[in-house]
Protein backbone atom coordinates (compact mmCIF):
# COMPACT_ATOMS: atom_id res chain seq x y z
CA UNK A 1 87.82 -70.70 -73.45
CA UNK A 2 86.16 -69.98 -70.04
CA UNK A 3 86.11 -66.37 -68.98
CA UNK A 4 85.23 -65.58 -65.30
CA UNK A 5 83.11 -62.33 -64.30
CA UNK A 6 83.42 -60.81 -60.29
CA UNK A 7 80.67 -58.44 -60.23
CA UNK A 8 77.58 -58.78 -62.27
CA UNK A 9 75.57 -56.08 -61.37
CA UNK A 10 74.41 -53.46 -63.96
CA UNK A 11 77.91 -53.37 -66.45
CA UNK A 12 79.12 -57.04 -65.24
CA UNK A 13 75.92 -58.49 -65.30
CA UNK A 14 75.06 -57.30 -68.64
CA UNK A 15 78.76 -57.62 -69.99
CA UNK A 16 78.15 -61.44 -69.48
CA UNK A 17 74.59 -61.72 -70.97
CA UNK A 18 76.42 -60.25 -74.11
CA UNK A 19 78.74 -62.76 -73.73
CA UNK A 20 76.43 -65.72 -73.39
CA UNK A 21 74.47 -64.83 -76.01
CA UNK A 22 77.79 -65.07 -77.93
CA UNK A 23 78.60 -68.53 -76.91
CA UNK A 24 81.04 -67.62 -74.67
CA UNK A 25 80.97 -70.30 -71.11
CA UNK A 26 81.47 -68.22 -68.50
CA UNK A 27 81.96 -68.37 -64.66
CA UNK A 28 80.17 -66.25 -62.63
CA UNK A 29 80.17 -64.58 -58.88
CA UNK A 30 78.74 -61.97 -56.94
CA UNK A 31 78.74 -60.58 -53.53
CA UNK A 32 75.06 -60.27 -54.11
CA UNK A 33 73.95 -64.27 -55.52
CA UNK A 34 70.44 -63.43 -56.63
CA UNK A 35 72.38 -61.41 -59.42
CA UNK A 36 73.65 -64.44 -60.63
CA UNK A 37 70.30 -66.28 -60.85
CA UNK A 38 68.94 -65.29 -64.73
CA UNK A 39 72.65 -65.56 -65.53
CA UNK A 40 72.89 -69.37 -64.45
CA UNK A 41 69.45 -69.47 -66.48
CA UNK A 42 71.60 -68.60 -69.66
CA UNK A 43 74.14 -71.31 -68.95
CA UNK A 44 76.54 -69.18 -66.80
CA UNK A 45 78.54 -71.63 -63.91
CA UNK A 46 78.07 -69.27 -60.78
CA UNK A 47 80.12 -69.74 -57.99
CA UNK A 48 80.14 -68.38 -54.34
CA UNK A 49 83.68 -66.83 -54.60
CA UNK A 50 86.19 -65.10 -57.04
CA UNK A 51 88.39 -68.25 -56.52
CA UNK A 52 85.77 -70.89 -57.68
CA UNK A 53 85.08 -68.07 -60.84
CA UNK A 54 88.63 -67.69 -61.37
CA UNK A 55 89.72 -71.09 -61.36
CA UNK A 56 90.29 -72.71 -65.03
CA UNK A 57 88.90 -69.21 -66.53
CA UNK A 58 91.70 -67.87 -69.25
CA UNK A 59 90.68 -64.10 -68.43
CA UNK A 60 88.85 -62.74 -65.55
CA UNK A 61 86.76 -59.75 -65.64
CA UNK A 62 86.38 -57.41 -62.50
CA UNK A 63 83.56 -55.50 -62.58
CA UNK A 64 83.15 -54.04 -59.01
CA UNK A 65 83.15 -50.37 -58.24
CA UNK A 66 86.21 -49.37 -55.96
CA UNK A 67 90.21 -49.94 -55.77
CA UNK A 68 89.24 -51.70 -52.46
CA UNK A 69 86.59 -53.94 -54.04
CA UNK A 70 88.84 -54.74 -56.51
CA UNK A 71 92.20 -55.50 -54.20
CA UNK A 72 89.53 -57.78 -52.42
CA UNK A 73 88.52 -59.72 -55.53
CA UNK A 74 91.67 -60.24 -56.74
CA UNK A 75 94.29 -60.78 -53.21
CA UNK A 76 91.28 -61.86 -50.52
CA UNK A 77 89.88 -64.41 -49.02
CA UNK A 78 89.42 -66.71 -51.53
CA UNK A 79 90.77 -64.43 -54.19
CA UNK A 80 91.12 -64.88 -58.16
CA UNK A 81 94.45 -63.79 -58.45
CA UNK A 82 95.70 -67.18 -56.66
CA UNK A 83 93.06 -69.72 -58.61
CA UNK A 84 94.53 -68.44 -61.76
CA UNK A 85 97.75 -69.93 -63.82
CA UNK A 86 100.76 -68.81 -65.08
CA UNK A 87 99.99 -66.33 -68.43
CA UNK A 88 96.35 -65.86 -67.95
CA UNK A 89 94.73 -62.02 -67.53
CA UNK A 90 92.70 -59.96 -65.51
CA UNK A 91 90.53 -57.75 -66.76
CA UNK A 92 89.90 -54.51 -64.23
CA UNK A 93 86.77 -52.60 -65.61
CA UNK A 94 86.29 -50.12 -62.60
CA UNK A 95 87.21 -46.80 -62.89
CA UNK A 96 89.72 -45.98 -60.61
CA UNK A 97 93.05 -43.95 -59.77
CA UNK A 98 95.97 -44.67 -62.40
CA UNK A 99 97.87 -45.04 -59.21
CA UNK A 100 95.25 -48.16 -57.91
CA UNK A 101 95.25 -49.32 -61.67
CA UNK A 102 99.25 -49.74 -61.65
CA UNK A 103 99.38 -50.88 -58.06
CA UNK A 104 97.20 -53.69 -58.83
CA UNK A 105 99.23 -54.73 -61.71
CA UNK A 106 102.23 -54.83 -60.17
CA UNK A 107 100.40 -57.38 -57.28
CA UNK A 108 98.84 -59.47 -60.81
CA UNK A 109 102.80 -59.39 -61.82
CA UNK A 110 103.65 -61.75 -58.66
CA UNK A 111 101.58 -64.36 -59.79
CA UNK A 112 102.16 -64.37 -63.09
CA UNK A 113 99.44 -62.62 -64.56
CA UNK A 114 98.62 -59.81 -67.11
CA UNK A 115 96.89 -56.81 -66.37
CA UNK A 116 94.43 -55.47 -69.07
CA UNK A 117 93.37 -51.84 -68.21
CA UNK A 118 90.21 -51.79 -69.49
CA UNK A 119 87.02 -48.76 -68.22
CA UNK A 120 84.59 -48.85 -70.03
CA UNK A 121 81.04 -46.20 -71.11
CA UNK A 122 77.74 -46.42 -72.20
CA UNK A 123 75.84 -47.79 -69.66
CA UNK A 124 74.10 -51.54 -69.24
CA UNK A 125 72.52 -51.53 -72.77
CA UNK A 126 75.20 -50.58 -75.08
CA UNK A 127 77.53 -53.39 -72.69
CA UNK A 128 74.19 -55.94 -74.00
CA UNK A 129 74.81 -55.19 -77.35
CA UNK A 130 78.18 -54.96 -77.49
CA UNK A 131 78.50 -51.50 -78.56
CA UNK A 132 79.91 -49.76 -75.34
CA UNK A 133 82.96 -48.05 -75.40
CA UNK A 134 86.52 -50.30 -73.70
CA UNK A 135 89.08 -48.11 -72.79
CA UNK A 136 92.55 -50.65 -73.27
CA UNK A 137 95.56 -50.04 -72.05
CA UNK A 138 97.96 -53.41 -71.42
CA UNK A 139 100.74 -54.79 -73.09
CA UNK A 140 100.57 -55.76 -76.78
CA UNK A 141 100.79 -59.24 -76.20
CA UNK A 142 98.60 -59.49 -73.79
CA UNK A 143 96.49 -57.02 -76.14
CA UNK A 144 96.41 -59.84 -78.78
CA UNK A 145 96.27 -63.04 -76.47
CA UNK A 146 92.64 -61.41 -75.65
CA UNK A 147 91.71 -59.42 -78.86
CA UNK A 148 88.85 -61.96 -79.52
CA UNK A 149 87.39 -61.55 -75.99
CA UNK A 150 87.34 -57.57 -76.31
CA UNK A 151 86.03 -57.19 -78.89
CA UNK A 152 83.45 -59.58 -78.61
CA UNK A 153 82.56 -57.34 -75.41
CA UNK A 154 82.82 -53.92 -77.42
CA UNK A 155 82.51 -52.87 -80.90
CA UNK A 156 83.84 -49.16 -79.69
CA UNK A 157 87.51 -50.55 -78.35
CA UNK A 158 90.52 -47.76 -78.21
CA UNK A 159 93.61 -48.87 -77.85
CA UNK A 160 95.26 -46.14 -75.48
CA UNK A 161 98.50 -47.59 -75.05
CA UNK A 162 100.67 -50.33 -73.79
CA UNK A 163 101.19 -48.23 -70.00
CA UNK A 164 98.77 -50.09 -67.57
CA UNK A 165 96.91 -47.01 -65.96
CA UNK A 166 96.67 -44.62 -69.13
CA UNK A 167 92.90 -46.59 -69.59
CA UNK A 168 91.91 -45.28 -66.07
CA UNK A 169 93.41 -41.78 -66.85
CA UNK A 170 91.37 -41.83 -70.18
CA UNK A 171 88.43 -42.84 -68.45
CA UNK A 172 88.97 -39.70 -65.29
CA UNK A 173 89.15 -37.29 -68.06
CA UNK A 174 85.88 -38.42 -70.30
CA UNK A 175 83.85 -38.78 -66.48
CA UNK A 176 85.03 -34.92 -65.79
CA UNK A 177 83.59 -33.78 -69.41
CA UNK A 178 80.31 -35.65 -68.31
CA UNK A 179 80.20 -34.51 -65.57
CA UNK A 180 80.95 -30.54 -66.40
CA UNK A 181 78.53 -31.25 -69.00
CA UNK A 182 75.81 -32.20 -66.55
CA UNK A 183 76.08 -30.05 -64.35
CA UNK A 184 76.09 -27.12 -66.24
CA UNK A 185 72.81 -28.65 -67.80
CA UNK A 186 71.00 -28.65 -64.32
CA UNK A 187 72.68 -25.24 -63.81
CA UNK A 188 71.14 -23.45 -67.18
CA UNK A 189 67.49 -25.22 -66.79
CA UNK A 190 67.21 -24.43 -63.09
CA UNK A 191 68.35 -20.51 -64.60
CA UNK A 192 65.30 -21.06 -67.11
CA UNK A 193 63.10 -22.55 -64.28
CA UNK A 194 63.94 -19.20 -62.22
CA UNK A 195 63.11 -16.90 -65.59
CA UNK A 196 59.70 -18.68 -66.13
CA UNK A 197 60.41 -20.74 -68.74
CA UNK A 198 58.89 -24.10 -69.75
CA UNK A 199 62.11 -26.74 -69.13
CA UNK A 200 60.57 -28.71 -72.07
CA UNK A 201 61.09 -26.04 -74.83
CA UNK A 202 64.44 -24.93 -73.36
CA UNK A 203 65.79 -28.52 -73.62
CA UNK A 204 64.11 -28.59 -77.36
CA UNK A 205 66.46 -25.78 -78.06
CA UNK A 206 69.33 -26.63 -76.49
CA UNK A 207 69.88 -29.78 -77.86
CA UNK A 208 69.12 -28.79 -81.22
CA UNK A 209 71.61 -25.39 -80.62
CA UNK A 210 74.89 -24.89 -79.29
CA UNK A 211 74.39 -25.71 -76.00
CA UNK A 212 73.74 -29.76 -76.80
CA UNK A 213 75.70 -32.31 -75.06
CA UNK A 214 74.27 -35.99 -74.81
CA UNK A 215 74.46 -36.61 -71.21
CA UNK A 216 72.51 -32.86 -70.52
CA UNK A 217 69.55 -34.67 -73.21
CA UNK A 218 69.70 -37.63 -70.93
CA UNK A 219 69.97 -37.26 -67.59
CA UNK A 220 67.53 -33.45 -67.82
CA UNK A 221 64.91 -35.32 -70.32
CA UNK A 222 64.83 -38.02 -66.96
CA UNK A 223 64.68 -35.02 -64.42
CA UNK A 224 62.00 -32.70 -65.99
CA UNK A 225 59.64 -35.96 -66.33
CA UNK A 226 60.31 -36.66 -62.64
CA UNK A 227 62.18 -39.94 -63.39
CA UNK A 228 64.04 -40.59 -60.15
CA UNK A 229 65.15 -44.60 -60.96
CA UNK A 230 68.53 -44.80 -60.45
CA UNK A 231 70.96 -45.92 -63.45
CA UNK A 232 73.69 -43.98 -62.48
CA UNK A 233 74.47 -43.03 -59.07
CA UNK A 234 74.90 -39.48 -57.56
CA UNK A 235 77.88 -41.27 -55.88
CA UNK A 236 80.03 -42.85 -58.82
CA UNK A 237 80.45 -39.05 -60.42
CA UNK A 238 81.35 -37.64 -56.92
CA UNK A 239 84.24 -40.38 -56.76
CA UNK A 240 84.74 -40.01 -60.72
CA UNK A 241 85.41 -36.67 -60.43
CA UNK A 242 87.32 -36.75 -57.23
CA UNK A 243 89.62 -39.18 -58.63
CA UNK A 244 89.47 -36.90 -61.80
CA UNK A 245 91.25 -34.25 -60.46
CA UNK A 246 93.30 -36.00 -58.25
CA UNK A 247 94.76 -37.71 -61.33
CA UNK A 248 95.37 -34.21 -62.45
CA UNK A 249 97.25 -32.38 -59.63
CA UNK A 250 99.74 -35.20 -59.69
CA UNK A 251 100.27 -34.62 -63.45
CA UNK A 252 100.91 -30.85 -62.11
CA UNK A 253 97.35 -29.83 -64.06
CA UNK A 254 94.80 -27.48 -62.22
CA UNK A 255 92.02 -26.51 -64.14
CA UNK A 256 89.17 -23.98 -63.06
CA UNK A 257 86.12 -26.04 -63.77
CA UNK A 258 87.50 -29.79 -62.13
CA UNK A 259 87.56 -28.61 -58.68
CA UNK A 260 84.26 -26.92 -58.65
CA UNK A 261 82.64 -30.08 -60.30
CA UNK A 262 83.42 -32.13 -57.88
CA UNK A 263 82.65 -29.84 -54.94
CA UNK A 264 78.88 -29.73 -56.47
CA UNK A 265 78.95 -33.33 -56.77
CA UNK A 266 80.26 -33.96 -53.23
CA UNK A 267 77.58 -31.70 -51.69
CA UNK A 268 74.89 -33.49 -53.96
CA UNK A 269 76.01 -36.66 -52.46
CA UNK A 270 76.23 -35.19 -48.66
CA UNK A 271 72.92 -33.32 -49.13
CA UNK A 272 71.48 -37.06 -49.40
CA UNK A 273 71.32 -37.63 -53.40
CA UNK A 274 74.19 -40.13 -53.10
CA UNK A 275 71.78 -43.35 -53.84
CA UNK A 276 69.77 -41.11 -56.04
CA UNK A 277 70.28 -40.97 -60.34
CA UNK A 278 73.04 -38.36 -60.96
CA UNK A 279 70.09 -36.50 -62.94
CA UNK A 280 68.76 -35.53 -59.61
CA UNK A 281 71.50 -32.54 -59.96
CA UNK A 282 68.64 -30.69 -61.24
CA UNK A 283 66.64 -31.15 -57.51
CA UNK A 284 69.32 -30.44 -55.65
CA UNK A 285 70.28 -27.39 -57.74
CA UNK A 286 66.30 -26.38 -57.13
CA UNK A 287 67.04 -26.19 -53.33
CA UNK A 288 70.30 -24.66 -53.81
CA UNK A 289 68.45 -21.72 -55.23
């Protein structure tokens, strides 16, 4: 059955090379076409717009990076959302606000379409192999219309729940831990840089002590060896973490590390880091000292 894919950049793209490899036809389109090239290479159909990927696809697959991007895809110019038939599904992979998530939906709804509320994690390698984590919340029969096309995307799937928008609050709350995490890890190693101590060593320690957390060993191994290529963007954890604790004020929660997360993330961004790796926390902390 022909899936459609808006959005193959790093997640999308690689989301349908897993895909292909898995003999899945798919139907391609991004705002950027040379993204599409190795895909069409693979035996993806590309087309120029949403509509010409969403028409006679069973399931469509948003992979942009905004509510805005998304609401474009889908309602348009030459939008998915009216290519598709009656019963089909769209898949929205962005992390966004609960509120967007639902909102969307309830547009879908109007046409006749599911919503599957689907974030996902890992990064572009584990979505290549399959074995990055899908965040689902939708109803159950849409859950099982699609269960062969999830988890052909992701070996990691959790089934949140059957309320459209409890994936994207999932997603808010495991993007603040990352992000708490990280910065904290710039925090302690530009401490040990201050003290006089070799960063090396420290991070030997700390990941093999108390202080470990996987994105710290990632994104400070990257720093310390001066690895500035961006895989993640300053940017997407300054709106993750935004959204993050926007999500929880209107739930009535206030914690005391949300808030000044994303403040440190925001000036990151504003201090010119936006386009840089999210690992260049640790350069920007640097300065701040």
């Amino acid at each position: 059955m022909p899936v459609g894919i808006v959005g193959v950049g790093n997640m999308g793209g690689a989301i349908a090379a897993n895909l292909l490899a898995r003999g899945w036809p798919l139907r391609v389109c991004d705002i950027d076409a040379s993204k599409c090239r190795a895909l069409e290479d693979a035996g993806a159909m590309v087309f120029a717009d949403p509509a010409g990927a969403a028409a006679q696809s069973v399931v469509v697959i948003v992979c942009v990076v905004s509510a805005a991007q998304a609401n474009d895809v889908l309602f348009g110019a030459k939008g998915a959302a009216g290519a598709m038939q009656r019963g089909q599904a769209v898949m929205l992979c962005p992390t966004m606000s609960p509120q967007d998530v639902q909102n969307i939906a309830q547009r879908l709804q109007a046409f006749g379409l599911g919503a599957i509320d689907a974030p996902m994690s890992g990064g572009p390698a584990k979505a290549r192999d399959g074995s990055m984590s899908l965040m689902v919340a939708c109803e159950q029969s849409v859950f099982e219309r699609q269960a062969a096309l999830i988890q052909a995307m992701s070996s990691k799937v959790f089934r949140i729940s059957e309320r459209v928008g409890d994936g994207a609050r999932t997603k808010l709350v495991n993007n603040l831990a990352a992000a708490v995490n990280l910065l904290g890890a710039a925090e302690v190693l530009a401490m040990a840089e201050h003290m006089g101590l070799p960063l090396e060593s420290t991070l030997d320690v700390i990941e093999q002590s108390s202080g470990q957390s996987w994105i710290g060993s990632d994104r400070m191994r990257r720093a310390i060896a001066g690895d500035d290529a961006p895989r993640a963007h300053m940017a997407l954890l300054e709106k993750d973490t935004r959204l993050a604790v926007d999500a929880g004020l209107q739930a009535g929660f206030k914690g005391p590390l949300g808030a000044l997360t994303r403040d440190a993330f925001s000036a990151a961004s504003a201090a010119g880091f936006d386009r840089h790796d999210d690992a260049a926390l640790l350069r920007w902390l640097r300065r701040q000292a």
